[in-house]
C-alpha atoms as a PDB file:
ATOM      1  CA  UNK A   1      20.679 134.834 142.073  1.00  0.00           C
ATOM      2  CA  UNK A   2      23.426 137.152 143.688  1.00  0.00           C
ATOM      3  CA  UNK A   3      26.856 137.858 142.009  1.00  0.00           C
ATOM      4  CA  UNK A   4      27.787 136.702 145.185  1.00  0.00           C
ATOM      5  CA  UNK A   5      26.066 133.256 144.795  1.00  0.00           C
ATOM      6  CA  UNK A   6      26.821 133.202 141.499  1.00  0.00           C
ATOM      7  CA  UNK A   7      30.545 133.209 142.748  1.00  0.00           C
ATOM      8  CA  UNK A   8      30.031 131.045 145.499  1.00  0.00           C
ATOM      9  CA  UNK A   9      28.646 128.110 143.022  1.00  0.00           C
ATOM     10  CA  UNK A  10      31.531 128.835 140.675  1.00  0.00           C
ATOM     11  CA  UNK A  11      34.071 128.138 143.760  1.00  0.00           C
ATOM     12  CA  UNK A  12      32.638 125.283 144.701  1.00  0.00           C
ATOM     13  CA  UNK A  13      32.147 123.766 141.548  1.00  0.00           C
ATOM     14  CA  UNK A  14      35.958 124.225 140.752  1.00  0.00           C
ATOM     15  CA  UNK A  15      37.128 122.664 144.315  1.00  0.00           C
ATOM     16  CA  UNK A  16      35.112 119.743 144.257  1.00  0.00           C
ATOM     17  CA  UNK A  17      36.431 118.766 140.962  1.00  0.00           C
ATOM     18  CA  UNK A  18      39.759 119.098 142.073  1.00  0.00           C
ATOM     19  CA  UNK A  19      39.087 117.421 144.634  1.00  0.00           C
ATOM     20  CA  UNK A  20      37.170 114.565 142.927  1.00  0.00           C
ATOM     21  CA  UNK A  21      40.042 113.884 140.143  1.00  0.00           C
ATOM     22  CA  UNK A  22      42.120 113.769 142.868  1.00  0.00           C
ATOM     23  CA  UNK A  23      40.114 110.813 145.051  1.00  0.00           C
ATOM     24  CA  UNK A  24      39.035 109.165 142.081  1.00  0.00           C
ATOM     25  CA  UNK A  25      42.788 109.058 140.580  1.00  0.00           C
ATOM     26  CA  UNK A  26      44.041 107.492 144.004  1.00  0.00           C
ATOM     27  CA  UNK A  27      41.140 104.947 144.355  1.00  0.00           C
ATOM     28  CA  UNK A  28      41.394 104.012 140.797  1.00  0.00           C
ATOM     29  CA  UNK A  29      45.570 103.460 141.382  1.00  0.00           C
ATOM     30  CA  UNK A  30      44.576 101.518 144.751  1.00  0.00           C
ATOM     31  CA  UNK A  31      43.085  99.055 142.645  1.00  0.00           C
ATOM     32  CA  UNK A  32      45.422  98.835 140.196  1.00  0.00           C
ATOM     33  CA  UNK A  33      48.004  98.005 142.803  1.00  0.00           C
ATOM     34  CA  UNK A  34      45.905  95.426 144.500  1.00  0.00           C
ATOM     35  CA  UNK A  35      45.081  93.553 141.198  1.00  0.00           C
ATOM     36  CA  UNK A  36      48.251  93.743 139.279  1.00  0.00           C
ATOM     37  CA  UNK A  37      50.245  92.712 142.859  1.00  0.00           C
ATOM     38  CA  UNK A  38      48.189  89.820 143.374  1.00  0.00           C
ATOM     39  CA  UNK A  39      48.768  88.759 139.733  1.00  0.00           C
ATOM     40  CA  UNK A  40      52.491  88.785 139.894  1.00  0.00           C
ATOM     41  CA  UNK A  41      52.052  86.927 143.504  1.00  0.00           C
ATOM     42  CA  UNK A  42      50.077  83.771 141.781  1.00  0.00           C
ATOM     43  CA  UNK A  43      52.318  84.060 139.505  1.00  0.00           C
ATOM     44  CA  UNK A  44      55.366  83.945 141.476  1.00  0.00           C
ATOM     45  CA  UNK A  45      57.329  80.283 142.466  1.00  0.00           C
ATOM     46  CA  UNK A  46      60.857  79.277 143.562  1.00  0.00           C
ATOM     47  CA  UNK A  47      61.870  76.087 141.423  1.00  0.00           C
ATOM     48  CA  UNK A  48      64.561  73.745 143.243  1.00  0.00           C
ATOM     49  CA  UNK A  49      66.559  71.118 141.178  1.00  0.00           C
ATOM     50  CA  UNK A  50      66.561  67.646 142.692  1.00  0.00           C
ATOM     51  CA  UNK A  51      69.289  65.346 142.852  1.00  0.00           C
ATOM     52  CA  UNK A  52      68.834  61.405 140.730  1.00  0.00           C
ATOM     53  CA  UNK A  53      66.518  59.366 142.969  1.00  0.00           C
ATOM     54  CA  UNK A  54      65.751  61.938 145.668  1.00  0.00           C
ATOM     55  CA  UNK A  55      63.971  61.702 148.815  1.00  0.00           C
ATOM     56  CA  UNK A  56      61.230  62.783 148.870  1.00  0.00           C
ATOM     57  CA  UNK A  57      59.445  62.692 152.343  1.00  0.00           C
ATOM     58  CA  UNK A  58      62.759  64.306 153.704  1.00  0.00           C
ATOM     59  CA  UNK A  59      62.196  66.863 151.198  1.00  0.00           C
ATOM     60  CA  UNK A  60      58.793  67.948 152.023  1.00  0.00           C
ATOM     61  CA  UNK A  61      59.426  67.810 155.459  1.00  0.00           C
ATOM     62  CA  UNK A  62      62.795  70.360 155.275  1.00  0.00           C
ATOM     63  CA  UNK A  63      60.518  72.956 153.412  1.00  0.00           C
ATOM     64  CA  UNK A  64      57.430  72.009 155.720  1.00  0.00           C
ATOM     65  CA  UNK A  65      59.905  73.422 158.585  1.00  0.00           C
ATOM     66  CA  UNK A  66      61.157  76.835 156.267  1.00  0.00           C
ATOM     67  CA  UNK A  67      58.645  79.814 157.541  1.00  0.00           C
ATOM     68  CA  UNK A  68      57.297  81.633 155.025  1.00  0.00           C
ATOM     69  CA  UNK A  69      56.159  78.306 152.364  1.00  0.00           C
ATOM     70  CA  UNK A  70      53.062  78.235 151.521  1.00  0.00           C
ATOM     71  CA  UNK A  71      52.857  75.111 149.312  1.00  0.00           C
ATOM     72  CA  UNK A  72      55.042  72.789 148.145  1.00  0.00           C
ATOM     73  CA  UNK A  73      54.926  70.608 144.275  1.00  0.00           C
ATOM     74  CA  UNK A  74      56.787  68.122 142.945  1.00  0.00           C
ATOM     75  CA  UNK A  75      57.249  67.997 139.078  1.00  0.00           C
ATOM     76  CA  UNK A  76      58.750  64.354 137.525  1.00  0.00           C
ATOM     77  CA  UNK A  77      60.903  64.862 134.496  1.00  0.00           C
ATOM     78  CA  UNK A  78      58.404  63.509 131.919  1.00  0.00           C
ATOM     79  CA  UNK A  79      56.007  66.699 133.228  1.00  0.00           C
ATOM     80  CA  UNK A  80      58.897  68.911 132.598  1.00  0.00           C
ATOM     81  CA  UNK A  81      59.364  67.368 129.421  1.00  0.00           C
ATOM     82  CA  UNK A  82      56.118  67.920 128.325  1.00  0.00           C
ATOM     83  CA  UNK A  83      56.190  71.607 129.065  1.00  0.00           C
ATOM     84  CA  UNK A  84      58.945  72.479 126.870  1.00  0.00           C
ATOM     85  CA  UNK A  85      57.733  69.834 124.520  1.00  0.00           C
ATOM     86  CA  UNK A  86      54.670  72.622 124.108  1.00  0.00           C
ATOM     87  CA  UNK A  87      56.230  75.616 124.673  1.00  0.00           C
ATOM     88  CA  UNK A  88      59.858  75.317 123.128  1.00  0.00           C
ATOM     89  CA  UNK A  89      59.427  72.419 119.772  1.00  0.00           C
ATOM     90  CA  UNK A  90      63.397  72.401 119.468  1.00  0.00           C
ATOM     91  CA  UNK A  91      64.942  72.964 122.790  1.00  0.00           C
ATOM     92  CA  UNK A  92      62.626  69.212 122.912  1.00  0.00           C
ATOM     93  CA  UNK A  93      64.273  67.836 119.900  1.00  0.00           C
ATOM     94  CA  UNK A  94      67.860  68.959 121.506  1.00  0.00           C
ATOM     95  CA  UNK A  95      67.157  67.852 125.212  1.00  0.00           C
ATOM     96  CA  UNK A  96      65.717  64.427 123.417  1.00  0.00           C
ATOM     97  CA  UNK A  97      69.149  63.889 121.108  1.00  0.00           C
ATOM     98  CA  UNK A  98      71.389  63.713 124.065  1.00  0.00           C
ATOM     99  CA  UNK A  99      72.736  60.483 125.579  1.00  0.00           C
ATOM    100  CA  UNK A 100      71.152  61.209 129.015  1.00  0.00           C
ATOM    101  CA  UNK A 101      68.380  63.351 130.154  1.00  0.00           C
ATOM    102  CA  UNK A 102      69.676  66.751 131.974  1.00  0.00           C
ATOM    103  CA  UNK A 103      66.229  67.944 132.910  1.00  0.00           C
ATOM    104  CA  UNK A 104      65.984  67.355 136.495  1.00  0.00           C
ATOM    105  CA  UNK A 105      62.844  66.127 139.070  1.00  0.00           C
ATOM    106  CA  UNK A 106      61.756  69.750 140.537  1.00  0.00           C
ATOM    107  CA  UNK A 107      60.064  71.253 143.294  1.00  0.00           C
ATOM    108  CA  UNK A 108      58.125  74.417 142.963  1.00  0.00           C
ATOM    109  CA  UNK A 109      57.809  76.111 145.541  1.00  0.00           C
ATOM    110  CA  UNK A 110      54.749  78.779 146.566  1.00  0.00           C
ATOM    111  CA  UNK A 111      55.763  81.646 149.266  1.00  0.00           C
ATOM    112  CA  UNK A 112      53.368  83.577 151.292  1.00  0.00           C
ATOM    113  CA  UNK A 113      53.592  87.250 150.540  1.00  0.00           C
ATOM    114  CA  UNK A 114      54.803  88.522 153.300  1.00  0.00           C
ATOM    115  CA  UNK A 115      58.042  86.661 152.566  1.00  0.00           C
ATOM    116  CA  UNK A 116      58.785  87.842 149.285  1.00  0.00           C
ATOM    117  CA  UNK A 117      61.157  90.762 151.372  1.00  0.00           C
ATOM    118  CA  UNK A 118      63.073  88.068 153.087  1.00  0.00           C
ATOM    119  CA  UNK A 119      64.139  86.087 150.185  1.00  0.00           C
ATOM    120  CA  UNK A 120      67.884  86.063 150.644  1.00  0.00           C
ATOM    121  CA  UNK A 121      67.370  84.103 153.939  1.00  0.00           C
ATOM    122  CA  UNK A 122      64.534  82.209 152.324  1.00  0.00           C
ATOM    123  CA  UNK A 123      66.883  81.261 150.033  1.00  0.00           C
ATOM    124  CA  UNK A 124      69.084  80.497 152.371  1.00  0.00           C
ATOM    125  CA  UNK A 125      67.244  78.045 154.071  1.00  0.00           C
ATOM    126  CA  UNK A 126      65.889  76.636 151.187  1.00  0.00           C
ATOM    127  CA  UNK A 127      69.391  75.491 149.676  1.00  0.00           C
ATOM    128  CA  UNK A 128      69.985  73.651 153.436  1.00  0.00           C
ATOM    129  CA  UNK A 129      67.116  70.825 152.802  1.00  0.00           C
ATOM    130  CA  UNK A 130      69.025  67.816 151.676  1.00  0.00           C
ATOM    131  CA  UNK A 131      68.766  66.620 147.821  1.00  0.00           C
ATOM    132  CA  UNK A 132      68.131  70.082 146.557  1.00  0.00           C
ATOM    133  CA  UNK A 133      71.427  71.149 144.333  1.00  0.00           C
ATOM    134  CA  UNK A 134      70.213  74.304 142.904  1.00  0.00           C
ATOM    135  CA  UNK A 135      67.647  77.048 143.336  1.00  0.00           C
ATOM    136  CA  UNK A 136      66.153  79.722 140.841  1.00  0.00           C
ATOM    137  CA  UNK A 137      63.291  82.524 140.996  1.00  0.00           C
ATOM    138  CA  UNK A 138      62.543  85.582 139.393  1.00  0.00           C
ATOM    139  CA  UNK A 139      63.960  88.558 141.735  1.00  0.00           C
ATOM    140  CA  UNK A 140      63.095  91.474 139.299  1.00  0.00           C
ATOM    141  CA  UNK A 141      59.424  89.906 139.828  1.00  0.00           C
ATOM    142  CA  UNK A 142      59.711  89.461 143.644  1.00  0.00           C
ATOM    143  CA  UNK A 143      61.105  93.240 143.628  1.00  0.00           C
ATOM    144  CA  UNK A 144      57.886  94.166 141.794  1.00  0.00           C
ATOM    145  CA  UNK A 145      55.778  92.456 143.905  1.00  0.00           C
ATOM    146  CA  UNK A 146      57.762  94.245 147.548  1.00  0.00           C
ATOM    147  CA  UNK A 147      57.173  97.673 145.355  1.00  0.00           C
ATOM    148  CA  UNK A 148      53.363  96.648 144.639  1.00  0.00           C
ATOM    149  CA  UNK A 149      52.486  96.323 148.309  1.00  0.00           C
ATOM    150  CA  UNK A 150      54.025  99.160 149.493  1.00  0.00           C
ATOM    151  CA  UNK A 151      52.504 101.487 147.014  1.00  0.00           C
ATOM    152  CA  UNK A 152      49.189  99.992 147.570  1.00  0.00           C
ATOM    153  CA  UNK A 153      49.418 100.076 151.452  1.00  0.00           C
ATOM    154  CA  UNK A 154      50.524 103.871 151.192  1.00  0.00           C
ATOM    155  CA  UNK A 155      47.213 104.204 148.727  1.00  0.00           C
ATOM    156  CA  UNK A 156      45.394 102.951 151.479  1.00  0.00           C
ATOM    157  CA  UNK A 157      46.603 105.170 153.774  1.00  0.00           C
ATOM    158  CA  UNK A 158      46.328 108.300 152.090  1.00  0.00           C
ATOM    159  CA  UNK A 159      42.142 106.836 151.002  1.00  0.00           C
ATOM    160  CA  UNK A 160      41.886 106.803 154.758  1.00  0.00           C
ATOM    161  CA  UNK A 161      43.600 109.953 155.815  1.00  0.00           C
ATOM    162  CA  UNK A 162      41.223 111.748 153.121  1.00  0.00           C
ATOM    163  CA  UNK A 163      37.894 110.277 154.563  1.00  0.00           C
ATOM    164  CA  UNK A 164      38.955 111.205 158.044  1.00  0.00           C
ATOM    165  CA  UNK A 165      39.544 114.619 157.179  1.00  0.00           C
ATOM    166  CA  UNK A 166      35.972 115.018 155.076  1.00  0.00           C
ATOM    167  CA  UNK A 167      34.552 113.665 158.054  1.00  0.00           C
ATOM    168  CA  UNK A 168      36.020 115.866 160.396  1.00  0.00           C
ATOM    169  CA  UNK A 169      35.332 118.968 158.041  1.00  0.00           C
ATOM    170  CA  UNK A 170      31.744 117.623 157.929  1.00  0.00           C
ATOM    171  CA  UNK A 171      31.983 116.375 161.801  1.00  0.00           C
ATOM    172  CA  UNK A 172      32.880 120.131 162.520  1.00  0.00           C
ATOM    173  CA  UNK A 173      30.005 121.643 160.333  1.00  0.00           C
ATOM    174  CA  UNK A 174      27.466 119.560 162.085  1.00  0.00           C
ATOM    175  CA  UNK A 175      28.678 120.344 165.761  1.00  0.00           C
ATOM    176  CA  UNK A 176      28.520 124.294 164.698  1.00  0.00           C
ATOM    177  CA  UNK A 177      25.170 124.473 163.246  1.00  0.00           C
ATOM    178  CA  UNK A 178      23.887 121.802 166.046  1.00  0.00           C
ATOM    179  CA  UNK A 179      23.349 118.020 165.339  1.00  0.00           C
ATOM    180  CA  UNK A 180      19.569 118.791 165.599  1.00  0.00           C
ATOM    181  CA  UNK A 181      19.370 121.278 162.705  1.00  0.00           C
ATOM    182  CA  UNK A 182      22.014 119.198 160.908  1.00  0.00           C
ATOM    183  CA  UNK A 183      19.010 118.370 158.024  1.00  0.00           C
ATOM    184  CA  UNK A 184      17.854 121.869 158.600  1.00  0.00           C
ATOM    185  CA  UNK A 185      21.098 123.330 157.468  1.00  0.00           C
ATOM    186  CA  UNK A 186      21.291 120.774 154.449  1.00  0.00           C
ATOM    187  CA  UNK A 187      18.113 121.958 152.960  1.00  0.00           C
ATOM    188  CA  UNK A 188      19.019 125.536 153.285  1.00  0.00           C
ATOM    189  CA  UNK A 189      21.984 125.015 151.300  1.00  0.00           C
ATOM    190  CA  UNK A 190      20.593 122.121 148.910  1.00  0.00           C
ATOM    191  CA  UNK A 191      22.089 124.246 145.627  1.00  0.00           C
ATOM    192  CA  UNK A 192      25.180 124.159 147.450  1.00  0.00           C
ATOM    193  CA  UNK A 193      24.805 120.570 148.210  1.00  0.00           C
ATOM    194  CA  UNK A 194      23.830 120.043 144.695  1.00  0.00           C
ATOM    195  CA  UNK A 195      26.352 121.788 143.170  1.00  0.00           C
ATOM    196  CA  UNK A 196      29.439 120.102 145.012  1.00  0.00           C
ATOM    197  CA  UNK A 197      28.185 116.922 144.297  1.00  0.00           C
ATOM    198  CA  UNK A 198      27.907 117.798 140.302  1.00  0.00           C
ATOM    199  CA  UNK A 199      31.506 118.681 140.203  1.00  0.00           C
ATOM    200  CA  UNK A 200      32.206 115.636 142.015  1.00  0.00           C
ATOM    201  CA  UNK A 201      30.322 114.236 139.024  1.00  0.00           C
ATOM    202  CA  UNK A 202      32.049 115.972 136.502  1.00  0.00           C
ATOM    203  CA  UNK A 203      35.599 114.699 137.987  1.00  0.00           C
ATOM    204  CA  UNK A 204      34.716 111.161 137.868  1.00  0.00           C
ATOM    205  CA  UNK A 205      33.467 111.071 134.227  1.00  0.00           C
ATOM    206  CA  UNK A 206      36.655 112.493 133.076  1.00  0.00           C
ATOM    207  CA  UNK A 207      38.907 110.161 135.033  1.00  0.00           C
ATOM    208  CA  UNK A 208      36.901 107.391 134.024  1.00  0.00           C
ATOM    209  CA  UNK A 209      37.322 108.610 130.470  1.00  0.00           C
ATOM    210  CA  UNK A 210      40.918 109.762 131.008  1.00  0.00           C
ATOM    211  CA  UNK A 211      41.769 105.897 132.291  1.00  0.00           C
ATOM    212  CA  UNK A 212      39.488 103.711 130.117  1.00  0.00           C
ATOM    213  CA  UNK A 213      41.662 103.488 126.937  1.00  0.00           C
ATOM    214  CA  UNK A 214      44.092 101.163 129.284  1.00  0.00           C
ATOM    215  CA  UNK A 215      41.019  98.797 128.954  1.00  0.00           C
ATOM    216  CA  UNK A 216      42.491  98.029 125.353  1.00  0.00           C
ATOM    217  CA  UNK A 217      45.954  98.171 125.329  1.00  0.00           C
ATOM    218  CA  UNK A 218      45.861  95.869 129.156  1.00  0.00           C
ATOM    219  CA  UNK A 219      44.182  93.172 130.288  1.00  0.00           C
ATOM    220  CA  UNK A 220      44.803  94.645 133.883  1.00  0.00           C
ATOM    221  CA  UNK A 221      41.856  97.384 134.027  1.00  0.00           C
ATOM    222  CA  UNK A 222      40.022  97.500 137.256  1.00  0.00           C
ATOM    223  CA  UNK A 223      37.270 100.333 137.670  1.00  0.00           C
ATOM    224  CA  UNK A 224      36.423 100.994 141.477  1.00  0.00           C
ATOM    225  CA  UNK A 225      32.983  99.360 142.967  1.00  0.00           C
ATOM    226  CA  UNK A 226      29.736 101.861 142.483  1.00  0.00           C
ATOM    227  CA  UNK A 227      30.600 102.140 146.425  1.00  0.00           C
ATOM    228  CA  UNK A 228      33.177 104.751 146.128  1.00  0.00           C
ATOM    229  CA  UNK A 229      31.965 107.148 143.407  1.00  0.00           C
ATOM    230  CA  UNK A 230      29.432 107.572 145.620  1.00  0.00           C
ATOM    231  CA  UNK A 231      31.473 108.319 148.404  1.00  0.00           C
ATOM    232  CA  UNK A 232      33.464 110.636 145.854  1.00  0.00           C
ATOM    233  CA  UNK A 233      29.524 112.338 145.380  1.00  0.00           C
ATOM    234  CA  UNK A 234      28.769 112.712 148.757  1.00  0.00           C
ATOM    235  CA  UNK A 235      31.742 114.015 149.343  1.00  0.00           C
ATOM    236  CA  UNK A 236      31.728 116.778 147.328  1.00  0.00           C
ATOM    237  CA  UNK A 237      28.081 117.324 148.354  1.00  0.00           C
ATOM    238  CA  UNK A 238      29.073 118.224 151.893  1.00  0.00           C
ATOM    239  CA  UNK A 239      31.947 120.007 151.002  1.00  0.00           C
ATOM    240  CA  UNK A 240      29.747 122.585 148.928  1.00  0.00           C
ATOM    241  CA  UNK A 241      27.144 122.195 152.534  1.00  0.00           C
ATOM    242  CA  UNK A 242      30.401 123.603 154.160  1.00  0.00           C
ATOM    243  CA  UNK A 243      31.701 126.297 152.512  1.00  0.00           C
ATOM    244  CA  UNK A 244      28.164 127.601 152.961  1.00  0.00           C
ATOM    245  CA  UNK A 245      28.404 127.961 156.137  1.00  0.00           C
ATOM    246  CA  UNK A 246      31.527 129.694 155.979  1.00  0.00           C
ATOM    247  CA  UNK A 247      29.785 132.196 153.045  1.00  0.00           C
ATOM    248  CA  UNK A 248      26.684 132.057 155.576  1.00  0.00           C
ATOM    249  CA  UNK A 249      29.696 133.531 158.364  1.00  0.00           C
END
C-alpha cells in the first residue's frame, strides 16, 4: 500500500464519519420531533364551560361550522365528577360539601394541527357559539406543538437537501467516468468504497451509543428505521468511490 493510499484511506475515513454523525444526528432529531409533536397533539383539547340546561344540537352545530375542529365531546357533570373523584380525593370531598354543584357540563374540543397557529381567532370563534360561557387550553402546549412542526419540517428539509447533494456528487461521478463503466469504476475503488462506508459505520454506532441513555431517563426514544443507516452506509460508500476519482485525477 502507498503512503499515498495510506493517506487517502485515512481522509476518507475521517470525512465520512463526520459526515455520518452529522446525518445520523439530524435523522435521529427528525424523529424525535415527529413523535414527541404528535404526542403533545393527542394530547392537546380546548375545554368549553356550558351554561345549566344547554343546548346541545345548537352547540354541535356552532363548532361543526368553526374551521379548524376536528371533533367535538360532550362531558356531563357526574363524568367530571368522577375524574377528580380519581385524580384529586379532596378537591371531591370540597366540590361535594357545597350547597350546589359548580362543576359545569363541558365540551372538549379536538383541533386539527394545522390550527394550533390560529388559536386566537379559533378562540374567537369558539366563544361566539351560544351556551358556551368560558373557554380554557393549554397555550404553553399549543406553542410547543407550533415549535415542534417547524423544527421537524426544517429537519426534513435539510434530510432532503443532503440526499440531493450525495446524489448529485454521485450523479456527477457517474456521468464523468461514463454510466457504462459506472460498476467498472466501483470495483476499482472497492477499498475506497469499503472504507467510506466503515466510517459511516463507525459514526452511527457512536450516535446510537451517544443517544441511547435517553431510552432510560424518557419514554420518548425513537431510533430511525434500518432504512436510513443504510442510506447513511451507502452514503459514505460513494463518497469514498468519489474522492477516488478525484485522487485517480
Amino acid at each position: 500500500m502507498t503512503p499515498l493510499n495510506k493517506k487517502g484511506y485515512r481522509i476518507i475515513f475521517l470525512v465520512t464519519v463526520i459526515f455520518g454523525v452529522y446525518f445520523e444526528t439530524i435523522v435521529f432529531f427528525y424523529f424525535q420531533s415527529i413523535r414527541i409533536s404528535k404526542i403533545l397533539i393527542d394530547d392537546f383539547r380546548v375545554i368549553a364551560a356550558l351554561r345549566k340546561n344547554p343546548d346541545y344540537k345548537s352547540i354541535n352545530e356552532g363548532l361543526s361550522r368553526i374551521k379548524g375542529i376536528k371533533s367535538v365531546k360532550f362531558i356531563e357533570q357526574k363524568t367530571t365528577l368522577e375524574k377528580i373523584e380519581k385524580e384529586d380525593k379532596e378537591l371531591y370531598l370540597s366540590i361535594k360539601s357545597m350547597a350546589s354543584n359548580p362543576v359545569p357540563e363541558i365540551v372538549e374540543i379536538e383541533i386539527y394541527e394545522e390550527a394550533i397557529g390560529n388559536m386566537d381567532i379559533l378562540i374567537e370563534d369558539i366563544s361566539k357559539v351560544k351556551d358556551i360561557i368560558d373557554i380554557r387550553y393549554k397555550p404553553d402546549e399549543a406553542i410547543a406543538i407550533m415549535h415542534l412542526m417547524f423544527y421537524s419540517k426544517l429537519l426534513f428539509l435539510v434530510i432532503g437537501a443532503t440526499i440531493l447533494i450525495v446524489g448529485v456528487m454521485v450523479f456527477a461521478g457517474a456521468a464523468y467516468v461514463g454510466f457504462s463503466n459506472f460498476f467498472n469504476s466501483v470495483r476499482e475503488s472497492f477499498k475506497w468504497f469499503l472504507n467510506g462506508m466503515f466510517g459511516a459505520l463507525v459514526s452511527v454506532i457512536f450516535i446510537y451509543l451517544a443517544v441511547y441513555p435517553v431510552k432510560y431517563i424518557s419514554q420518548v426514544w425513537r431510533w430511525p428505521e434500518q432504512m436510513w443507516h443504510v442510506i447513511t452506509l451507502l452514503f459514505g460508500g460513494f463518497m469514498g468511490w468519489v474522492l477516488y476519482q478525484w485522487k485517480k485525477n
